[in-house]
Protein backbone atom coordinates (compact mmCIF):
# COMPACT_ATOMS: atom_id res chain seq x y z
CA UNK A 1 0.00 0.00 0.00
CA UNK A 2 1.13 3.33 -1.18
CA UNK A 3 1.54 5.75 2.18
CA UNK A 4 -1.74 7.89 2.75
CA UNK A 5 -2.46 10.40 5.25
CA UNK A 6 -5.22 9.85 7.50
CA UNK A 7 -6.74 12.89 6.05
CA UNK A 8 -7.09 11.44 2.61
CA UNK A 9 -8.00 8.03 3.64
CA UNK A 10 -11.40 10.45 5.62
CA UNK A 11 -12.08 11.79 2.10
CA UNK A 12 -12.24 8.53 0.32
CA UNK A 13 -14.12 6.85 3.31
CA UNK A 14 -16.33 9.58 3.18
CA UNK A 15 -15.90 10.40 7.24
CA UNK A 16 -15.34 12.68 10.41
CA UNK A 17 -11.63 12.39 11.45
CA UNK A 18 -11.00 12.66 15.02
CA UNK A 19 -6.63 13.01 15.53
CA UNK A 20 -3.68 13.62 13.71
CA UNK A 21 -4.80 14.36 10.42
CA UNK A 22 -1.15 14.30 8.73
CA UNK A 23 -0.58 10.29 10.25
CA UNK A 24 0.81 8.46 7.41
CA UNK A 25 -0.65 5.13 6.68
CA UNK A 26 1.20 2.48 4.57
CA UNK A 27 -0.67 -0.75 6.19
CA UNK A 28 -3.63 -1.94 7.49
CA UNK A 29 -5.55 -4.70 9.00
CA UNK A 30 -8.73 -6.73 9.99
CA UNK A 31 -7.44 -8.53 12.58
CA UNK A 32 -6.51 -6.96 15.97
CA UNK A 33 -4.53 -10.27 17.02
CA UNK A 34 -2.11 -9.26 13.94
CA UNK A 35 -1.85 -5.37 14.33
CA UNK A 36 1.73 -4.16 13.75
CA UNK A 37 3.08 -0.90 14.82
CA UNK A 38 1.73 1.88 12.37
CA UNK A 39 -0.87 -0.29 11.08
CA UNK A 40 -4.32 1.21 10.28
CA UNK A 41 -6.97 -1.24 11.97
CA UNK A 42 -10.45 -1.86 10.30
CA UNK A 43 -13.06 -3.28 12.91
CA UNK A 44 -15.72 -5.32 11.16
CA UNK A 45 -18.73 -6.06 12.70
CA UNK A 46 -19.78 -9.58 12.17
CA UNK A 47 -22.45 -12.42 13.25
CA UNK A 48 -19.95 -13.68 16.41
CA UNK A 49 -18.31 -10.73 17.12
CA UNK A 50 -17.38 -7.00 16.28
CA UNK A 51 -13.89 -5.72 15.64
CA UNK A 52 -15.04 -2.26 17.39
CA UNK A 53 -14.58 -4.66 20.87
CA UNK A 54 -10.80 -4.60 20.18
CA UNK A 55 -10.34 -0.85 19.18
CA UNK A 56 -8.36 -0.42 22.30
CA UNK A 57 -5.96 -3.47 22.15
CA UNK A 58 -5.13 -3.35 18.07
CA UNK A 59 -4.57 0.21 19.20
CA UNK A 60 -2.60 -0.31 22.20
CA UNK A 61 -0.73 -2.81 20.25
CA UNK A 62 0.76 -0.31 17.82
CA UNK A 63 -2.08 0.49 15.19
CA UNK A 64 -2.09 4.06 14.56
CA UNK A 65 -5.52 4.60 14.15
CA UNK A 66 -8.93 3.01 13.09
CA UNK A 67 -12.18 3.23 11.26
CA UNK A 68 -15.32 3.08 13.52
CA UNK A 69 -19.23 3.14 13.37
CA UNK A 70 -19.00 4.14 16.80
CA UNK A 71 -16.30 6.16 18.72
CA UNK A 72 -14.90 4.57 21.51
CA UNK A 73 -15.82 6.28 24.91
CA UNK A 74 -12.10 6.52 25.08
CA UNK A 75 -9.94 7.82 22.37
CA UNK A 76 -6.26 7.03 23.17
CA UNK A 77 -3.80 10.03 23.14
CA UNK A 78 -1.48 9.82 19.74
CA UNK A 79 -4.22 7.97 17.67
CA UNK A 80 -6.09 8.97 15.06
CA UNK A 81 -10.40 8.50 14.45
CA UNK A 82 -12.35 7.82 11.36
CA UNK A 83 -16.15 7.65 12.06
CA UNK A 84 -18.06 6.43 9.81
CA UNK A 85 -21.64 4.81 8.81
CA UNK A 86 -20.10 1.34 7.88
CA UNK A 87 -16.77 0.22 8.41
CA UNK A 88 -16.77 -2.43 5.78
CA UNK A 89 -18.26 0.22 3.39
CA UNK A 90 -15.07 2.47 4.61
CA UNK A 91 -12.59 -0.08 3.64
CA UNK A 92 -14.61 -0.74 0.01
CA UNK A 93 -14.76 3.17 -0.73
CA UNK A 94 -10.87 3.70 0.65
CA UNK A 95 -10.20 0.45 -2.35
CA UNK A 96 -11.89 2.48 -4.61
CA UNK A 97 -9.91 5.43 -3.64
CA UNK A 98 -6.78 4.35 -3.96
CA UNK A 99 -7.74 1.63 -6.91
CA UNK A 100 -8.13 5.27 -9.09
CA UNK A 101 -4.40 6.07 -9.03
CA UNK A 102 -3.41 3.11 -10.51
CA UNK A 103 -3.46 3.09 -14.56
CA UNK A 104 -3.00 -0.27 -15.25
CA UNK A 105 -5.73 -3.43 -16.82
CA UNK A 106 -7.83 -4.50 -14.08
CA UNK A 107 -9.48 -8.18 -14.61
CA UNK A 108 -12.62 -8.64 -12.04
CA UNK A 109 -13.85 -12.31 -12.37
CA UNK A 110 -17.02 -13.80 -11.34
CA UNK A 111 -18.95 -17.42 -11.92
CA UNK A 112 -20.13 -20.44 -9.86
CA UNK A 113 -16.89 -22.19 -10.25
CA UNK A 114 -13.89 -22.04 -11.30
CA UNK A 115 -13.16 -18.38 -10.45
CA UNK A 116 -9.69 -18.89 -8.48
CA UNK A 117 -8.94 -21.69 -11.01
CA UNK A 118 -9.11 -19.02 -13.52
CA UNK A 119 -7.62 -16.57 -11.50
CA UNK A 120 -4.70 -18.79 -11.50
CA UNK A 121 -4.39 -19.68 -14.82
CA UNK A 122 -4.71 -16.06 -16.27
CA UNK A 123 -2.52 -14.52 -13.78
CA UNK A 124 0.34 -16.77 -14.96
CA UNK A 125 0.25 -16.03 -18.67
CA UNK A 126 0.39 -12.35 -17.54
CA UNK A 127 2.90 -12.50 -15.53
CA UNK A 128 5.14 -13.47 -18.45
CA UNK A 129 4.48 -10.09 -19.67
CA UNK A 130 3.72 -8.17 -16.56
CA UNK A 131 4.09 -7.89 -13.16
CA UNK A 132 0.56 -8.62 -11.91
CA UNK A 133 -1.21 -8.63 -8.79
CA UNK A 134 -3.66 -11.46 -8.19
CA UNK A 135 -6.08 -12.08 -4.82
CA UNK A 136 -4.37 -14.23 -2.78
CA UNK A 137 -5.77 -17.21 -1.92
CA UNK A 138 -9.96 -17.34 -1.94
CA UNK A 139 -10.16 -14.10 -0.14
CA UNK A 140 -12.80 -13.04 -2.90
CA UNK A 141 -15.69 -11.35 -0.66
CA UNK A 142 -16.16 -8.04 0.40
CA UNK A 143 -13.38 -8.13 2.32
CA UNK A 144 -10.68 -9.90 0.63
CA UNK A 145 -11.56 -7.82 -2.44
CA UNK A 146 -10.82 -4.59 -1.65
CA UNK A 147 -7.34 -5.69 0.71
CA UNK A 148 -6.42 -6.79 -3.26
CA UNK A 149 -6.97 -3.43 -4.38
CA UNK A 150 -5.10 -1.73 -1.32
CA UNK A 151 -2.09 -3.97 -2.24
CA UNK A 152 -1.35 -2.62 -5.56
CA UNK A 153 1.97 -1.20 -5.75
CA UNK A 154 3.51 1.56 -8.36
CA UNK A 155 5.48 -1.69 -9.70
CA UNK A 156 2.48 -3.50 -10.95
CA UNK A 157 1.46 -3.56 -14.29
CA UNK A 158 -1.75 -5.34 -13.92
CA UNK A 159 -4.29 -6.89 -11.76
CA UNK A 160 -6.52 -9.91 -11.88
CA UNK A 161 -9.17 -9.50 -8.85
CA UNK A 162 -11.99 -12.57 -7.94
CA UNK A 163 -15.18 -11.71 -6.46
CA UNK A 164 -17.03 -14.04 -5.01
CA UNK A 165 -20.96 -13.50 -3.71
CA UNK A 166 -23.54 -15.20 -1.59
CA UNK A 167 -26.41 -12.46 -1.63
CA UNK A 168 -27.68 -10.21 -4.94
CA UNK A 169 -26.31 -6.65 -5.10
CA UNK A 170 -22.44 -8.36 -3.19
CA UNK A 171 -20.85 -8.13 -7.17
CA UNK A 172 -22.24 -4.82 -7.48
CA UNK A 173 -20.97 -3.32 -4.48
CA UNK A 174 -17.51 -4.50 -5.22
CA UNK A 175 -17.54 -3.21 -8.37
CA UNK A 176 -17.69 -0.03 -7.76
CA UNK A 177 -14.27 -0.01 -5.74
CA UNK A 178 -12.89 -2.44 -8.62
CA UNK A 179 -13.85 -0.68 -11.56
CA UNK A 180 -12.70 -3.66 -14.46
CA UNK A 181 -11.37 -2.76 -17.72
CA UNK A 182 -12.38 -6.68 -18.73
CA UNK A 183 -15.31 -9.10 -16.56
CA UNK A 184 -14.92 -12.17 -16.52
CA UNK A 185 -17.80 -14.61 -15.81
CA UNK A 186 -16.64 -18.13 -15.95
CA UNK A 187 -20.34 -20.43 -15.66
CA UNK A 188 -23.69 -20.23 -14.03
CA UNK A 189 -24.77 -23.02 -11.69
CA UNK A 190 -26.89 -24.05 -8.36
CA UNK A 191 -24.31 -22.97 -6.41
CA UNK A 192 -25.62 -20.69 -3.47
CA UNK A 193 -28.81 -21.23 -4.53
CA UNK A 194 -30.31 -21.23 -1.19
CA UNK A 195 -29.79 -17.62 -1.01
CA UNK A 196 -31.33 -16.90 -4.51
CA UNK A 197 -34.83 -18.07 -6.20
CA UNK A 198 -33.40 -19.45 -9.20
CA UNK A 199 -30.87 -19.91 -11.61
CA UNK A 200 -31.76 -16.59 -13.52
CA UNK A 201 -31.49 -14.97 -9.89
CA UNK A 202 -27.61 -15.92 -9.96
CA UNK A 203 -27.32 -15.16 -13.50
CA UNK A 204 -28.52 -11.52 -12.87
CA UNK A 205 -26.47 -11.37 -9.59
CA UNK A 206 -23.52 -12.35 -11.70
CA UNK A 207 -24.22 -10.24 -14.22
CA UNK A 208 -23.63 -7.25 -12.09
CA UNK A 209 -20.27 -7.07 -13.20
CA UNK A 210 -20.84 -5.69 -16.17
CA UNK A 211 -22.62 -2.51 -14.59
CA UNK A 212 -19.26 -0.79 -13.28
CA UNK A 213 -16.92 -1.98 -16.34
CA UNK A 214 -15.03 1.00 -17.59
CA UNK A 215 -15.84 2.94 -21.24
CA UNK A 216 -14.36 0.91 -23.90
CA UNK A 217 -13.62 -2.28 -21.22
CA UNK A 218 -14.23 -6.05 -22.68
CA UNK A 219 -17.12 -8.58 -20.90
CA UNK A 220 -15.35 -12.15 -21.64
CA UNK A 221 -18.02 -15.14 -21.09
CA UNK A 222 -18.99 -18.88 -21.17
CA UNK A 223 -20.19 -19.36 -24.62
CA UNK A 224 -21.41 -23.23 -23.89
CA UNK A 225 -23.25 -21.81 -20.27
CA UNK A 226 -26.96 -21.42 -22.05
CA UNK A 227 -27.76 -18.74 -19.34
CA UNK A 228 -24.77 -16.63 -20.09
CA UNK A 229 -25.91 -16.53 -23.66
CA UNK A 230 -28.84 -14.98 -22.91
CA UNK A 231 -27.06 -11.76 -21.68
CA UNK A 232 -26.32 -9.13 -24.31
CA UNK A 233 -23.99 -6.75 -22.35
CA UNK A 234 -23.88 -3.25 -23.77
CA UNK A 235 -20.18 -3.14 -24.82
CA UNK A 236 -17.58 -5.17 -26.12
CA UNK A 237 -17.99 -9.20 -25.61
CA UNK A 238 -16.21 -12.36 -26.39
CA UNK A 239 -18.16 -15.61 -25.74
CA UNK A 240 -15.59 -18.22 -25.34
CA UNK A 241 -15.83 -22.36 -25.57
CA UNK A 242 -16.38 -24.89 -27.69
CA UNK A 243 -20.21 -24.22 -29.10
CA UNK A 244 -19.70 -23.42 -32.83
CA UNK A 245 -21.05 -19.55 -31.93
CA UNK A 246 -17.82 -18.80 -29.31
CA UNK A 247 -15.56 -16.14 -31.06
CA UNK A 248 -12.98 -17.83 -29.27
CA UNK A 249 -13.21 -21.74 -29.62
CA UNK A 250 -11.49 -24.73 -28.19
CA UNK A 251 -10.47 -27.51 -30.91
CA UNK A 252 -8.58 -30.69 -31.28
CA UNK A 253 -9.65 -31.50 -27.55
CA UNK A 254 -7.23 -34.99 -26.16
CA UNK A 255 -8.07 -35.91 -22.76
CA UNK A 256 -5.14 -37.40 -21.16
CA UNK A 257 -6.50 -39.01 -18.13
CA UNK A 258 -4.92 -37.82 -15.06
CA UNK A 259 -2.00 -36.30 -16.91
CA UNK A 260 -4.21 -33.12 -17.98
CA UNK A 261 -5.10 -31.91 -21.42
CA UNK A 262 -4.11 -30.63 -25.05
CA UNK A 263 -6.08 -28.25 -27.10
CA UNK A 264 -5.93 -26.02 -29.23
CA UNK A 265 -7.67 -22.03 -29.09
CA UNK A 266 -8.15 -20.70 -32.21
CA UNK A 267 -9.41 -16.67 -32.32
CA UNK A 268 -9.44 -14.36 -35.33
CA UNK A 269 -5.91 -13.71 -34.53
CA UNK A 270 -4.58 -17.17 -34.37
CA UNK A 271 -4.07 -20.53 -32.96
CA UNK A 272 -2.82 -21.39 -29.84
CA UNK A 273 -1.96 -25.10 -29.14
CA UNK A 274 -2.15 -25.43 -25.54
CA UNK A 275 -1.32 -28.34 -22.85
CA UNK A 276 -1.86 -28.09 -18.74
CA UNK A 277 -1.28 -30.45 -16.87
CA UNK A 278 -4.26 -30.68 -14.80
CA UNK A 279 -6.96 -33.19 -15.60
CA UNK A 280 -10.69 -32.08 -16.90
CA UNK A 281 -12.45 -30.77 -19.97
CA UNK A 282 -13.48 -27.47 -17.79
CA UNK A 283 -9.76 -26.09 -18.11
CA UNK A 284 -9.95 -26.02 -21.90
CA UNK A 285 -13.03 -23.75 -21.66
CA UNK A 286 -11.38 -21.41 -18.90
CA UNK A 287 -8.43 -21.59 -20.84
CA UNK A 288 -10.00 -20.18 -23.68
CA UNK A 289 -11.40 -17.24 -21.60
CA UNK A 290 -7.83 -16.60 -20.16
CA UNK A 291 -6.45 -16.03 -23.89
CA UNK A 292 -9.20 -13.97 -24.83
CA UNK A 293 -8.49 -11.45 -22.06
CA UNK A 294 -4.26 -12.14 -22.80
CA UNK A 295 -4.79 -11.06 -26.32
CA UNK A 296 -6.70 -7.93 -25.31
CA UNK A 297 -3.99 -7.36 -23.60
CA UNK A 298 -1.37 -7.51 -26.03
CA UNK A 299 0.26 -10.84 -24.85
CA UNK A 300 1.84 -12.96 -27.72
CA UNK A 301 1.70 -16.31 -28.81
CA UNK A 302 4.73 -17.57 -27.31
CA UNK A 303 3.95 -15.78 -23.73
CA UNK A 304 0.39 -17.36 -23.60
CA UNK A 305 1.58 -20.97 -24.34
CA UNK A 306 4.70 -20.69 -21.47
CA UNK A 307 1.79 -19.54 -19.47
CA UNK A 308 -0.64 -22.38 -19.80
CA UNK A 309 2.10 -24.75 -19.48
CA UNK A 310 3.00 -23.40 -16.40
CA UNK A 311 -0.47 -23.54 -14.57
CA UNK A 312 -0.18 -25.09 -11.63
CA UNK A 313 -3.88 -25.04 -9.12
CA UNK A 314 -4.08 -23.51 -5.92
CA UNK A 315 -4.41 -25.81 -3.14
CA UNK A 316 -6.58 -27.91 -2.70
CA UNK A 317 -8.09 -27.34 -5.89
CA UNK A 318 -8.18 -30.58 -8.26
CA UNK A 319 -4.42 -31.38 -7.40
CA UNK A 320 -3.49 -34.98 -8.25
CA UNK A 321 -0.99 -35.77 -5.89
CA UNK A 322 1.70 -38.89 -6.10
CA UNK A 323 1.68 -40.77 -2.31
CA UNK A 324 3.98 -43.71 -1.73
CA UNK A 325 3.22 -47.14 -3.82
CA UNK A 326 1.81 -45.25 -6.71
CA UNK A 327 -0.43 -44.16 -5.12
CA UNK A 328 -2.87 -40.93 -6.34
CA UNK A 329 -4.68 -38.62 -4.33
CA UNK A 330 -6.60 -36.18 -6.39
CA UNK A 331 -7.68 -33.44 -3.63
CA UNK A 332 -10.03 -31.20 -4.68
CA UNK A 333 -11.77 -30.70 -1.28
CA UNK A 334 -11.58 -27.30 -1.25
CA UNK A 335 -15.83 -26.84 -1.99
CA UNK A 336 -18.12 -28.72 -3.97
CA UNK A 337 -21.68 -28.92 -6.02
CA UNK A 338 -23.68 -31.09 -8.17
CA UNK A 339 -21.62 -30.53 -11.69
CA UNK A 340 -17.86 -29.66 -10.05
CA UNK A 341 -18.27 -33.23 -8.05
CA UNK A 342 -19.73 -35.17 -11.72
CA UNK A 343 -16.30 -33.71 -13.44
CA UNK A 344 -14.35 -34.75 -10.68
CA UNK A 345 -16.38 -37.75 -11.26
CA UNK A 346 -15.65 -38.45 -14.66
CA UNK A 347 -12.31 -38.08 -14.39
CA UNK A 348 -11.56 -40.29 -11.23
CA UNK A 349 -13.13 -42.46 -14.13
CA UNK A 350 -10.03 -42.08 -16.55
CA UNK A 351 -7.79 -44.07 -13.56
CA UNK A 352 -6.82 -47.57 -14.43
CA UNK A 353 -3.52 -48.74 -12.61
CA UNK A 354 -5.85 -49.83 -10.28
CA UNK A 355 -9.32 -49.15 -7.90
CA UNK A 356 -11.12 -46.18 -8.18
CA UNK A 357 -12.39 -44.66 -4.46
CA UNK A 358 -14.57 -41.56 -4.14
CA UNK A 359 -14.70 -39.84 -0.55
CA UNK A 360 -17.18 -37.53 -1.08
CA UNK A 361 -19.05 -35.38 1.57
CA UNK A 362 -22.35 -33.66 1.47
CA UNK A 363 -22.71 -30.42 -1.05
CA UNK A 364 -24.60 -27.11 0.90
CA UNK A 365 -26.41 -24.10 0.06
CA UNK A 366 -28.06 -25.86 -3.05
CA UNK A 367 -31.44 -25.03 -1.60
CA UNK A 368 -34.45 -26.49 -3.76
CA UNK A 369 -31.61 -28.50 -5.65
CA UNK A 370 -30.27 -30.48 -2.79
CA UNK A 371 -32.09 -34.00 -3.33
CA UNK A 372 -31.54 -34.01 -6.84
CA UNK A 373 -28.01 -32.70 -7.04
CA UNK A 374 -26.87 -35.32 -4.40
CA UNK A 375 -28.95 -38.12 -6.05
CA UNK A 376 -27.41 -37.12 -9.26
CA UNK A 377 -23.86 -37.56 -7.70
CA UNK A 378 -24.13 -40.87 -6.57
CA UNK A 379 -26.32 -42.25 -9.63
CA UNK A 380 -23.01 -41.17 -11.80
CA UNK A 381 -20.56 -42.95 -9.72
CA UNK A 382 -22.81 -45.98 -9.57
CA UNK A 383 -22.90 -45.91 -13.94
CA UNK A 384 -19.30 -44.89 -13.89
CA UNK A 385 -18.40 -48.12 -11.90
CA UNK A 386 -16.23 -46.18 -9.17
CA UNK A 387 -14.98 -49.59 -7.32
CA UNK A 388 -15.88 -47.73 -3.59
CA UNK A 389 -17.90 -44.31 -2.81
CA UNK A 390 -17.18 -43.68 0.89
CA UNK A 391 -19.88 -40.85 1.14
CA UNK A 392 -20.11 -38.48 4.48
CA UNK A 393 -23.04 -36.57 5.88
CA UNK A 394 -26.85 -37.09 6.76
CA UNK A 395 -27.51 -35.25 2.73
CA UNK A 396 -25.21 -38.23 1.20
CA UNK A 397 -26.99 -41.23 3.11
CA UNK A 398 -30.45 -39.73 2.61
CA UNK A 399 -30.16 -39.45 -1.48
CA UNK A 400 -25.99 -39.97 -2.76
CA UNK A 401 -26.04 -43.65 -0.93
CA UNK A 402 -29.37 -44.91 -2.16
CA UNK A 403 -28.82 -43.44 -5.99
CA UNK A 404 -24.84 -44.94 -6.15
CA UNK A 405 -26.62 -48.38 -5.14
CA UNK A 406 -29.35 -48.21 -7.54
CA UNK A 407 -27.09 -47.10 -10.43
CA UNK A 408 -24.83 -50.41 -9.49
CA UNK A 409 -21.85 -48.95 -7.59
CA UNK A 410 -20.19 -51.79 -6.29
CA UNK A 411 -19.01 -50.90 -2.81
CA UNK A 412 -20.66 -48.40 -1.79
CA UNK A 413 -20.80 -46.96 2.24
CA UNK A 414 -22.25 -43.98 4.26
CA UNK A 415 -20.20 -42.56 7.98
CA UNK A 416 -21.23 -40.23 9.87
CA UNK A 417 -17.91 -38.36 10.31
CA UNK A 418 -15.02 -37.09 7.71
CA UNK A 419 -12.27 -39.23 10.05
CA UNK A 420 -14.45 -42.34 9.77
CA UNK A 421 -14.44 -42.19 6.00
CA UNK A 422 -10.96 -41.38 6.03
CA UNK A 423 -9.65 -44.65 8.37
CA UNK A 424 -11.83 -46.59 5.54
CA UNK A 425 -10.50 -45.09 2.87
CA UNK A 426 -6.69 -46.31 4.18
CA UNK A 427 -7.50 -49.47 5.12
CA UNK A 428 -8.47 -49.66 1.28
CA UNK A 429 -6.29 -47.31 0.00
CA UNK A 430 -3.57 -50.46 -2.01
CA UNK A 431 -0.67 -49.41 -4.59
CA UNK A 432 -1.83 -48.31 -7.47
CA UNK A 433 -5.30 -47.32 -6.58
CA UNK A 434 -6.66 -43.75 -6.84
CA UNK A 435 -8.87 -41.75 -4.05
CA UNK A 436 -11.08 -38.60 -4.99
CA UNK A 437 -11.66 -35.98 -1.99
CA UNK A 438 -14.33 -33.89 -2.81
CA UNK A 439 -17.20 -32.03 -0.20
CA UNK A 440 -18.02 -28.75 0.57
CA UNK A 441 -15.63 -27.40 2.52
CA UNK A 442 -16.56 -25.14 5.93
CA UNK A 443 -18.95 -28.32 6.73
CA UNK A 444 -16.52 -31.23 6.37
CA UNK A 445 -13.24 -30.11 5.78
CA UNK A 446 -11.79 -32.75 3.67
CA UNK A 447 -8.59 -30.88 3.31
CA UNK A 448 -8.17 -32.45 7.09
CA UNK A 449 -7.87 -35.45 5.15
CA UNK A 450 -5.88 -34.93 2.74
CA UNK A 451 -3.34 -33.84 5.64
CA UNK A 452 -3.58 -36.84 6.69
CA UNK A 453 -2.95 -39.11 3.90
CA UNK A 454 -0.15 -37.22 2.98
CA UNK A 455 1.30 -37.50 6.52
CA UNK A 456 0.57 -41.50 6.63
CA UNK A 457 3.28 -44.58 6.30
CA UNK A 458 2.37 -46.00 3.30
CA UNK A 459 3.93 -48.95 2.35
């Protein structure tokens, strides 16, 4: 973060500053367990708790000052005061703020999966050309989104930002901090759908991305999602896929089982034979996306195929992973839903140096989609002939168990826990064979897992 005074960081917050108005800032901070001296601290109020209950330590602790909602019936000697209406509303409009002295190509993404896979893959074929800022981990929301922004540096030359929702109006309110010069959204799907009515809900939730794009800025979508080609944006737009209507289309698709994939993107400017080594058709279409926005931005050829090749995911995000005895662990357990877990699926499938297990957990927030996406789940592993689905979670027994039977799955199991599964799953797990962990993630943390069969004597 480039050093601000604490009255400029009042004028973009829009506040009443109580202090030192000349304090330079050049950090801040969320957490009050993490405040270092000079750091600016941002209390957010929450379900659990509220960040305005440790004003006085993150102060104490060093912080040089803080927004607040409410003023502390206190205000320490030396520090400085923002008050404001909403502190996470401060830190959006200070993003936005210091997001406008920046000229450099912004890329906000959006979609129901696949955003920080995307994220990663673009941000590596730009970074062969330019130094680029990308959000760090999943820290997508309205949060994580503008501590991107306030990380840009005068050495970047561009900037790939996710956003993430779980309520309408959550895209629109962080665009107006990010302010893209290209949107990005990657697919459509159930996910969240608890918190909207429908499908078309999250399409038009999504679709606030394109409200805050800047004049003359490019709206790069999912030509094969059949929601996403019902949107005609009002500027620039390149639908991207393998449908024979994508201005950017994926050819000469060879699945390689585990290995990953080869393909080849072919725009009006050229052809680009790519390979990644990460399994599943789904990278060829976000691949295709990724060039799109690398050719608007004046990558070549050469840099966009170094950059493919070098894709690696972000953890726990479909990593196929080599334990002892040839072993392979393909952790995606990061989240899940209906389609992501029927790729995952499909290409568990491809494995055949020996059995085929699928550890799967029960999928959330799919609201009026919840029966049917879990019996859909378990009906494909059953026709797929996965040799074991170890499935976790009252969801899983009540439709995923009964469906995998029906369908013919040979061995297939319901536990009530994530460790249960897990001591199964070892006990089975022989040289050679392959295990899928896939659930979503804040209600079964199969990443725990994962740990541990990393961390386990394998013969």
């Amino acid at each position: 973060m480039i050093a601000m005074t604490a009255a400029q960081m009042c004028a973009a917050a829009g506040g009443t500053l109580y202090g030192d108005q000349a304090a330079v800032i050049t950090s801040l901070s969320t957490d009050s367990r993490s405040i270092r001296p000079g750091d600016w601290f941002v209390p957010i109020a929450g379900d659990r708790f509220d960040g305005h209950d440790y004003i006085h330590r993150a102060l104490s602790a060093g912080g040089a000052g803080c927004f607040c909602a409410r003023l502390p019936e206190e205000l320490l000697p030396g520090k400085t005061y923002i008050l404001v209406e909403d502190t996470k509303r401060a830190l959006r409009d200070l993003a936005g703020g210091y997001r406008g002295q920046f000229d450099l190509p912004v890329v906000q993404i959006t979609g129901s999966m696949g955003k920080t896979t995307f994220k990663e893959l673009l941000s590596g074929i730009l970074t062969q050309r330019y130094n680029t800022l990308k959000t760090p981990g999943n820290l997508n929301g309205d949060i994580g989104a503008p501590l991107t922004l306030l990380s840009l540096l005068p050495e970047h030359q561009a900037a790939v930002v996710e956003t993430g929702m779980d309520a309408p109006g959550q895209i629109r309110w962080l665009g107006q901090a990010v302010r893209p010069d290209v949107a990005v959204i990657t697919n459509i799907d159930d996910v969240h759908l608890e918190h909207f009515g429908s499908r078309r809900d999250i399409l038009a939730a999504k679709a606030e991305i394109l409200e805050h794009l800047r004049p003359h800025g490019l709206a790069v979508l999912c030509g094969d999602d059949e929601l996403l080609n019902t949107l005609s944006p009002d500027c620039e737009t390149l639908r991207c896929g393998f449908s024979a209507g994508c201005g950017v289309r994926v050819e000469d698709l060879e699945e390689r089982g585990l290995e990953g994939v080869r393909f080849t993107v072919v725009t009006d400017r050229g052809r680009y034979p790519l390979e990644i080594a990460t399994p599943g058709v789904h990278m060829a279409s976000l691949a295709a996306m990724a060039v799109a926005v690398a050719e608007r931005l004046g990558l070549t050829a050469e840099e966009i195929i170094r950059g493919a090749a070098a894709y690696a995911p972000a953890d726990n995000r479909l990593r196929v992973e080599r334990l002892p005895g040839g072993r392979l662990m393909i952790n995606d357990s990061y989240n899940a839903n209906p389609r992501s877990v029927q790729a995952d699926l499909r290409i568990l499938a491809h494995h055949t140096g020996g059995k085929r297990i699928a550890m799967l957990g029960d999928m959330t927030e799919l609201g009026a989609a919840e029966a049917a996406g879990h019996r859909d789940v378990g009906r494909l592993a059953g026709e797929l002939g996965i040799e074991a689905l170890l499935a976790v979670g009252p969801r899983s027994r009540e439709h995923m168990v009964p469906a995998a039977k029906a369908a013919g799955g040979p061995d297939v199991r319901w536990f009530e826990t994530r460790d249960e599964a897990r001591d199964a799953l070892v006990e089975m797990f022989a040289p050679g064979d392959a295990a899928l962990l896939k659930a979503s993630h804040f209600l079964n943390r199969f990443d725990l897992a994962a740990d541990d069969l990393r961390r386990y004597p394998f013969p």
